[in-house]
Protein backbone atom coordinates (compact mmCIF):
# COMPACT_ATOMS: atom_id res chain seq x y z
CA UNK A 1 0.00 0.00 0.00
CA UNK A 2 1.63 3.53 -0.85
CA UNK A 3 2.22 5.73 1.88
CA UNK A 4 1.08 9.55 1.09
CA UNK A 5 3.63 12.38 0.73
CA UNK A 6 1.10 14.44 3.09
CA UNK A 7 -1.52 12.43 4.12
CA UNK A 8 -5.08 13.25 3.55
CA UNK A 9 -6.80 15.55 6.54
CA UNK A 10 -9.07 13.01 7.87
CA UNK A 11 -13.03 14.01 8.02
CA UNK A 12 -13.56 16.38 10.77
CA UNK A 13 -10.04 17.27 10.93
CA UNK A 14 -9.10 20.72 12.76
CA UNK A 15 -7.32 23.25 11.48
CA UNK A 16 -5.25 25.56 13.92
CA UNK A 17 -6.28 28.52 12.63
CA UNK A 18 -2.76 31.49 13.39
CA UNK A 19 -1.94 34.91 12.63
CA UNK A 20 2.16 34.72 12.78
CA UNK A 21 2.54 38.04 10.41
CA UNK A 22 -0.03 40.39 9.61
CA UNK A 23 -3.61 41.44 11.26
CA UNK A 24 -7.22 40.60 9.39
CA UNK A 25 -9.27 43.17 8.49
CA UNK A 26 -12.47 44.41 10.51
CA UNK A 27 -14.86 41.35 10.25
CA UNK A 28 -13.01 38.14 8.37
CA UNK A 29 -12.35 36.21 11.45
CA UNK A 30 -16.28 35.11 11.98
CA UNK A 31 -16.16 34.16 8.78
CA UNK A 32 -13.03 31.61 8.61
CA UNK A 33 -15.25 28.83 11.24
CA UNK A 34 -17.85 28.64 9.13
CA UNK A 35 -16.10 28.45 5.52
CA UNK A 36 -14.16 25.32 7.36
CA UNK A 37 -17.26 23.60 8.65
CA UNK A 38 -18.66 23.95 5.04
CA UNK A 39 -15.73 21.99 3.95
CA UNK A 40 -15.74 19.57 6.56
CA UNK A 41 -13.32 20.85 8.92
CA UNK A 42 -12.94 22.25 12.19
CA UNK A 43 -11.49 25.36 13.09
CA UNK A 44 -9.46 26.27 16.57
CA UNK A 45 -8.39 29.85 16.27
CA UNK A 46 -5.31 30.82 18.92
CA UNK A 47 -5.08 34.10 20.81
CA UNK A 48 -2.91 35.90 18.84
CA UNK A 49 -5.66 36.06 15.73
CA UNK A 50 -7.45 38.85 18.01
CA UNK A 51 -4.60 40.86 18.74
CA UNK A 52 -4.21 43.63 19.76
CA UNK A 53 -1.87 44.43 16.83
CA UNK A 54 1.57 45.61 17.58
CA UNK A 55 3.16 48.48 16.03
CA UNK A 56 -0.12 48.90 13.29
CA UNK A 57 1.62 45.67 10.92
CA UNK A 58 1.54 42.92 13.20
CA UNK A 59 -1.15 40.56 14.74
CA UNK A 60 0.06 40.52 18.18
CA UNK A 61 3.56 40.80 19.77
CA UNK A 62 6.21 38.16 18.91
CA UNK A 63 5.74 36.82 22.14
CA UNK A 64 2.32 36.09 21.19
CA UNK A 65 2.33 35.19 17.40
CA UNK A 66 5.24 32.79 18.69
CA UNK A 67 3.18 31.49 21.45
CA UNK A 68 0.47 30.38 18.89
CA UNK A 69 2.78 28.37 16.60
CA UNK A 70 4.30 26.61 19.27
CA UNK A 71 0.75 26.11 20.62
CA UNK A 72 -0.81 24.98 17.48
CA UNK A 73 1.79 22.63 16.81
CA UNK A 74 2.06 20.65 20.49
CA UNK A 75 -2.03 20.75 20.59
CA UNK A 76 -2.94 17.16 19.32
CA UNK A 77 -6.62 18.00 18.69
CA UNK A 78 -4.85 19.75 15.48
CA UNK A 79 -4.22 18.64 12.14
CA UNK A 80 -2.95 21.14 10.13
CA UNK A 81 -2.09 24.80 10.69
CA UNK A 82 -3.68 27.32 8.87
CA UNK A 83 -2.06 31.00 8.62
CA UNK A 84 -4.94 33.78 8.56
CA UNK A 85 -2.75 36.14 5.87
CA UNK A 86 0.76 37.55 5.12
CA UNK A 87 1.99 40.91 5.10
CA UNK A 88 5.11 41.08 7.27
CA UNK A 89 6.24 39.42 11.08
CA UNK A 90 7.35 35.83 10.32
CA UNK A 91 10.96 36.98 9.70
CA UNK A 92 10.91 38.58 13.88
CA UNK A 93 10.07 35.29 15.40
CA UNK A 94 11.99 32.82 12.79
CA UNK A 95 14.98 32.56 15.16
CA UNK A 96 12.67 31.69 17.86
CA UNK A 97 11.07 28.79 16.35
CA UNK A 98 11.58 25.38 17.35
CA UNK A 99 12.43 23.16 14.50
CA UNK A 100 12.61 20.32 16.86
CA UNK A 101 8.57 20.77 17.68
CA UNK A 102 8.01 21.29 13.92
CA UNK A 103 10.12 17.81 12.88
CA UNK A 104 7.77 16.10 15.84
CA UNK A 105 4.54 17.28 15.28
CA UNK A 106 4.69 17.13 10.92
CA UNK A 107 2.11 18.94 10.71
CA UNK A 108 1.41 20.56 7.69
CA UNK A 109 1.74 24.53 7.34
CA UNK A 110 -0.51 26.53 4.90
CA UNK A 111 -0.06 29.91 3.06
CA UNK A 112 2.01 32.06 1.55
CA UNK A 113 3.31 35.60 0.84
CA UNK A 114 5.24 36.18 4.24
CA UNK A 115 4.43 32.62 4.83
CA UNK A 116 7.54 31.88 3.22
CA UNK A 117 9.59 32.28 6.22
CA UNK A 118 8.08 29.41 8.21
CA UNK A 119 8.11 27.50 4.53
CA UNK A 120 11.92 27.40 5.17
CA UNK A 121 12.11 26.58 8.42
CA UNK A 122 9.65 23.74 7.72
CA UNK A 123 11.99 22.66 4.91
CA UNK A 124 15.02 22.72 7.29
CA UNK A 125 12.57 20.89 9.37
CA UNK A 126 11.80 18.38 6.77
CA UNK A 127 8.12 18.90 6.96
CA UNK A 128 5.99 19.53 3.68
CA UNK A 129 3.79 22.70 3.84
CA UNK A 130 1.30 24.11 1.32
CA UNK A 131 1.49 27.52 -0.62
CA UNK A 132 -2.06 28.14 -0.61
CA UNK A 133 -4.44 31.33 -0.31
CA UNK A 134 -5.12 31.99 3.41
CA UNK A 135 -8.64 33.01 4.54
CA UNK A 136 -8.37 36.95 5.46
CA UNK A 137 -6.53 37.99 2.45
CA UNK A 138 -7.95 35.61 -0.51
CA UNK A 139 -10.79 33.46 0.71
CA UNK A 140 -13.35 36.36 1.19
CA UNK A 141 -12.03 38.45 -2.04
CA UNK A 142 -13.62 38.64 -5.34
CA UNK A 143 -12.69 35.17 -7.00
CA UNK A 144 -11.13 33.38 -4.46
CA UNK A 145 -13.80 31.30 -3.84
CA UNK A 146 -12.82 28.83 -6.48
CA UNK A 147 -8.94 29.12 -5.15
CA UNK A 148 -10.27 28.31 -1.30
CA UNK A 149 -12.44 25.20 -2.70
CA UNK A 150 -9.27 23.89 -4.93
CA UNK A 151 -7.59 24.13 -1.61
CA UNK A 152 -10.05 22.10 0.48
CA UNK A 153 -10.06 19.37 -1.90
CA UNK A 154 -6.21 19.33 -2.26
CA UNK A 155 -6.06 19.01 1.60
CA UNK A 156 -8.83 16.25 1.50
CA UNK A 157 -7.20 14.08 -1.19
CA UNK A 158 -3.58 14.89 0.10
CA UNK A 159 -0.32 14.14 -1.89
CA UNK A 160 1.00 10.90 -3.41
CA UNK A 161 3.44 9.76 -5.23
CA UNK A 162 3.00 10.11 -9.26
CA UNK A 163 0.63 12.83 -8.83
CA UNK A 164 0.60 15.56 -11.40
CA UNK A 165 0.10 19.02 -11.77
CA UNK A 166 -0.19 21.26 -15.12
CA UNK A 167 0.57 24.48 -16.01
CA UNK A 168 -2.55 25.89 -17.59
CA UNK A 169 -2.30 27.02 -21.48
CA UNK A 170 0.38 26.79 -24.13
CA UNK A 171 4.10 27.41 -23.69
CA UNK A 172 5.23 30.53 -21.51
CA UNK A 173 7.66 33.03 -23.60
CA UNK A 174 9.71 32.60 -20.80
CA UNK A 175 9.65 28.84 -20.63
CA UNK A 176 13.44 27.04 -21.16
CA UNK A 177 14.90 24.02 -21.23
CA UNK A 178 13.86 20.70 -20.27
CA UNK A 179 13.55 18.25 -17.35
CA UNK A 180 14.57 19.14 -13.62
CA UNK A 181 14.32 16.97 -10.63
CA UNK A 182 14.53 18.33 -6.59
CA UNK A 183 12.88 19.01 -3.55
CA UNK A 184 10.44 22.35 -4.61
CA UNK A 185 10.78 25.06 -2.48
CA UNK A 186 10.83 28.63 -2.49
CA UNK A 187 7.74 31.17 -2.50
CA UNK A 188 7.92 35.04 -2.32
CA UNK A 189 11.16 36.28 -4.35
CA UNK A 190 11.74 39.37 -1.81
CA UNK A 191 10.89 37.30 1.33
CA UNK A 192 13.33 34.60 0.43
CA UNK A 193 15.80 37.25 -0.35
CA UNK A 194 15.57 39.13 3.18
CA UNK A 195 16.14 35.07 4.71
CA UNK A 196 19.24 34.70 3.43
CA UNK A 197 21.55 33.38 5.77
CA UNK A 198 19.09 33.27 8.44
CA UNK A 199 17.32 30.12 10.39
CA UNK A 200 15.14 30.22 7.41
CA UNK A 201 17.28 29.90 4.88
CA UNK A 202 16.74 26.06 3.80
CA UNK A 203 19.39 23.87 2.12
CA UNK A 204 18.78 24.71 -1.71
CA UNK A 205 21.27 22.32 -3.24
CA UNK A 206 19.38 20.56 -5.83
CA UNK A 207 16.02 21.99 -5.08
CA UNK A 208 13.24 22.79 -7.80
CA UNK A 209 12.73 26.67 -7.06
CA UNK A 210 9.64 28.43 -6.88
CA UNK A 211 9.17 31.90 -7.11
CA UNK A 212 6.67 34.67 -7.23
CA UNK A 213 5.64 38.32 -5.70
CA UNK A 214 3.84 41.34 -6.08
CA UNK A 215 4.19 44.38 -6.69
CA UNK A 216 7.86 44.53 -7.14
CA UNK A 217 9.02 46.98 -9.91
CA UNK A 218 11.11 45.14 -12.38
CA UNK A 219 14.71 46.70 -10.96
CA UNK A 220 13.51 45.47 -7.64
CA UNK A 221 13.12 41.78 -8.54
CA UNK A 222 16.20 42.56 -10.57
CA UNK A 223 17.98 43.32 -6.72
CA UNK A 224 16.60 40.37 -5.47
CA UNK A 225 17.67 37.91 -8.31
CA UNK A 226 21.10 39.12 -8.10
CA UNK A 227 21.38 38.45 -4.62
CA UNK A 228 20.44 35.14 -4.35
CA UNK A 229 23.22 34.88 -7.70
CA UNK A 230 25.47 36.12 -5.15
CA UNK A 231 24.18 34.03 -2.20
CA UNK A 232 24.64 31.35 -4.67
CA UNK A 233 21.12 29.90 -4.33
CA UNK A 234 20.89 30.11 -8.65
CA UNK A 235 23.66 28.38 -8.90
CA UNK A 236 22.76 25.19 -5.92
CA UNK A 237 18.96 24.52 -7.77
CA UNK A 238 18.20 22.64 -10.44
CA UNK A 239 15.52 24.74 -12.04
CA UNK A 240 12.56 27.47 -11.74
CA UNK A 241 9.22 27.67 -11.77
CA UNK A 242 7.67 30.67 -11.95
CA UNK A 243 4.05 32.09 -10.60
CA UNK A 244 2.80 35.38 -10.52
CA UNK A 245 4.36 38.52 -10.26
CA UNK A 246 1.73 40.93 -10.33
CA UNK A 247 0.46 44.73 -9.68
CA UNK A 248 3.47 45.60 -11.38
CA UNK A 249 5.16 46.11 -15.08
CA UNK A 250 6.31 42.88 -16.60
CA UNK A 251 9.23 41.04 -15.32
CA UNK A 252 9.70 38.95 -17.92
CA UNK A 253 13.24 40.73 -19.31
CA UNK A 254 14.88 41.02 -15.69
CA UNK A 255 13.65 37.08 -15.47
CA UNK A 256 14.84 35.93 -18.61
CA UNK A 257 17.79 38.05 -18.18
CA UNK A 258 18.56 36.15 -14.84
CA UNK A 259 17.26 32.89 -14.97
CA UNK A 260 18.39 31.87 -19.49
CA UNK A 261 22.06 32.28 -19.01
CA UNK A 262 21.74 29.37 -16.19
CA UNK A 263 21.16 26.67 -18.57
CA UNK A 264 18.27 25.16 -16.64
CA UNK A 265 15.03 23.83 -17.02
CA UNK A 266 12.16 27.29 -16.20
CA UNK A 267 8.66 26.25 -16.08
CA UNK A 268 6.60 30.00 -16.37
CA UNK A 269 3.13 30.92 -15.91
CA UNK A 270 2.61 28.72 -12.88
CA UNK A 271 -1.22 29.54 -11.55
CA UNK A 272 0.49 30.75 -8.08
CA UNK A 273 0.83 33.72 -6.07
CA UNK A 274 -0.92 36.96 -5.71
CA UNK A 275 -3.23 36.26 -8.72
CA UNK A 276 -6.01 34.63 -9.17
CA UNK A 277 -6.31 31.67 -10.29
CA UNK A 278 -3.88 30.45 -6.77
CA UNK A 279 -3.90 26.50 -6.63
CA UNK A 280 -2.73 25.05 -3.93
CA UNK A 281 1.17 23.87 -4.43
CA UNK A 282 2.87 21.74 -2.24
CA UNK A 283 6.35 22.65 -1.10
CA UNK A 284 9.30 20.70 0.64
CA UNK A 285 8.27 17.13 -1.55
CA UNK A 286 10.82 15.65 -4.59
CA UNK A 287 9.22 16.76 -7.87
CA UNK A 288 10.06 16.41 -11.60
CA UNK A 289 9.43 19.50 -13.59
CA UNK A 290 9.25 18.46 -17.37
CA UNK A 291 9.08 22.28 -18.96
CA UNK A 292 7.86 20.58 -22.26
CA UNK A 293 5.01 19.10 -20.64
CA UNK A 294 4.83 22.04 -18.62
CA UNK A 295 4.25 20.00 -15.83
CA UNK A 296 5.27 19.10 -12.08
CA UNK A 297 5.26 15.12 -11.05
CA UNK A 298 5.59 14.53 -7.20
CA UNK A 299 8.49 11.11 -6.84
């Protein structure tokens, strides 16, 4: 019998519900219960998802925000966590964390955007995560609704070995090369970029890389890129694939201009990010990327 890369969430499963960056806007946290229940979940929200915010951008104090993750992962009535919405604080408490409870509990993490800090410390962890929309900042917005569902039946079915995903419609101008194989990892282009050398930063020798933001300016992403040339993360991976970068001119050049001259395999146009359509990716598993195909097979 095959044994699932992240096993399915079982019926009734509860979802710690945790705010470790940003703070929801006026009214979304009644609504996250309910959208669970209607999927079949649970929902156990933790203190820091009701603040008060600290300094205007974050949730709660570290203290706090920390408090919850450590909570959520030791409480064994939950399943999975589930972060409320990005925007900035993962990177304050990501020395703080304790990989040793995240290696114990494997417990999956979900979202994205400033997400991607705990995404690498659940790689160093060796714990597989999901970049997914989060509840206050996609669930509720005008055509996430599809994204949210895609995510509830992702988590329901889980991941296995062979699975596929595609690329939706024909070859991306900024598709290259061919066939890649690696752990995928990545997320946010500038969030990776500020984890450098930090607790964060995972191992990316041989790793798939996945990348997206938002409005980042082209020269911006351009900053970025080059310093994780000069961190020598391009170099480690084994090839790209690339979701949105929106609410912002095209980054195709600075991309190309980057990414080409490596030689290896880039798989563009991934449905991923701050766009809509968002389909829920897993991160932290061995995939192939076949460009060609324009497709990723989890091994």
């Amino acid at each position: 019998m095959k044994t699932p890369l992240i096993p399915p969430l079982p019926a009734s499963a509860c979802l710690g519900v945790i705010a470790p960056a940003g703070p929801p806007k006026a009214g979304v946290l009644a609504q996250v219960a309910p959208l669970l229940k209607r999927w079949g979940f649970m929902a156990k929200r933790f203190p820091g998802c009701d603040g008060p915010a600290h300094l205007g951008h974050l949730a709660a104090s570290d203290e706090q925000r920390l408090a919850d993750l450590h909570a959520a992962l030791a409480d064994p009535e939950v399943d999975a966590l589930l972060c409320l919405r990005g925007g900035y604080g993962c990177l304050r408490i990501g020395d703080r964390v304790d990989l040793e409870l995240v290696r114990r509990a494997a417990k999956p993490l979900i979202g994205y955007s400033d997400i991607t800090t705990l995404h690498g410390l659940w790689a160093r962890a060796g714990v597989p995560a999901w970049h997914a929309p989060m509840p206050a900042s996609d669930w509720v917005r005008d055509g996430g609704w599809p994204d949210a569902e895609h995510l509830a039946a992702a988590l329901r079915r889980g991941v296995w070995a062979g699975d596929v995903q595609h690329a939706p419609g024909p070859c991306h101008p900024l598709d290259h090369g061919g066939c890649a194989k690696g752990r995928l990892l990545g997320g946010n282009l500038s969030v990776i970029a500020s984890g450098l050398h930090t607790p964060a930063d995972p191992d990316w020798r041989g790793a798939v890389l996945f990348l997206e933001d938002v409005a980042e300016d082209p020269y911006r992403l351009d900053r970025y890129l080059t310093q994780l040339r000069l961190a020598g993360v391009l170099d480690a991976v084994s090839g790209f694939v690339l979701g949105g970068f929106s609410e912002a001119d095209s980054p195709d050049a600075v991309l190309a201009d980057a990414l080409h001259p490596l030689g290896k395999p880039v798989l563009a146009g991934w449905p991923a990010g701050h766009i809509v359509p968002h389909w829920a990716l897993p991160l932290g598993l061995p995939v192939q990327l076949d460009v060609a195909q324009r497709q990723l097979r989890w091994l």
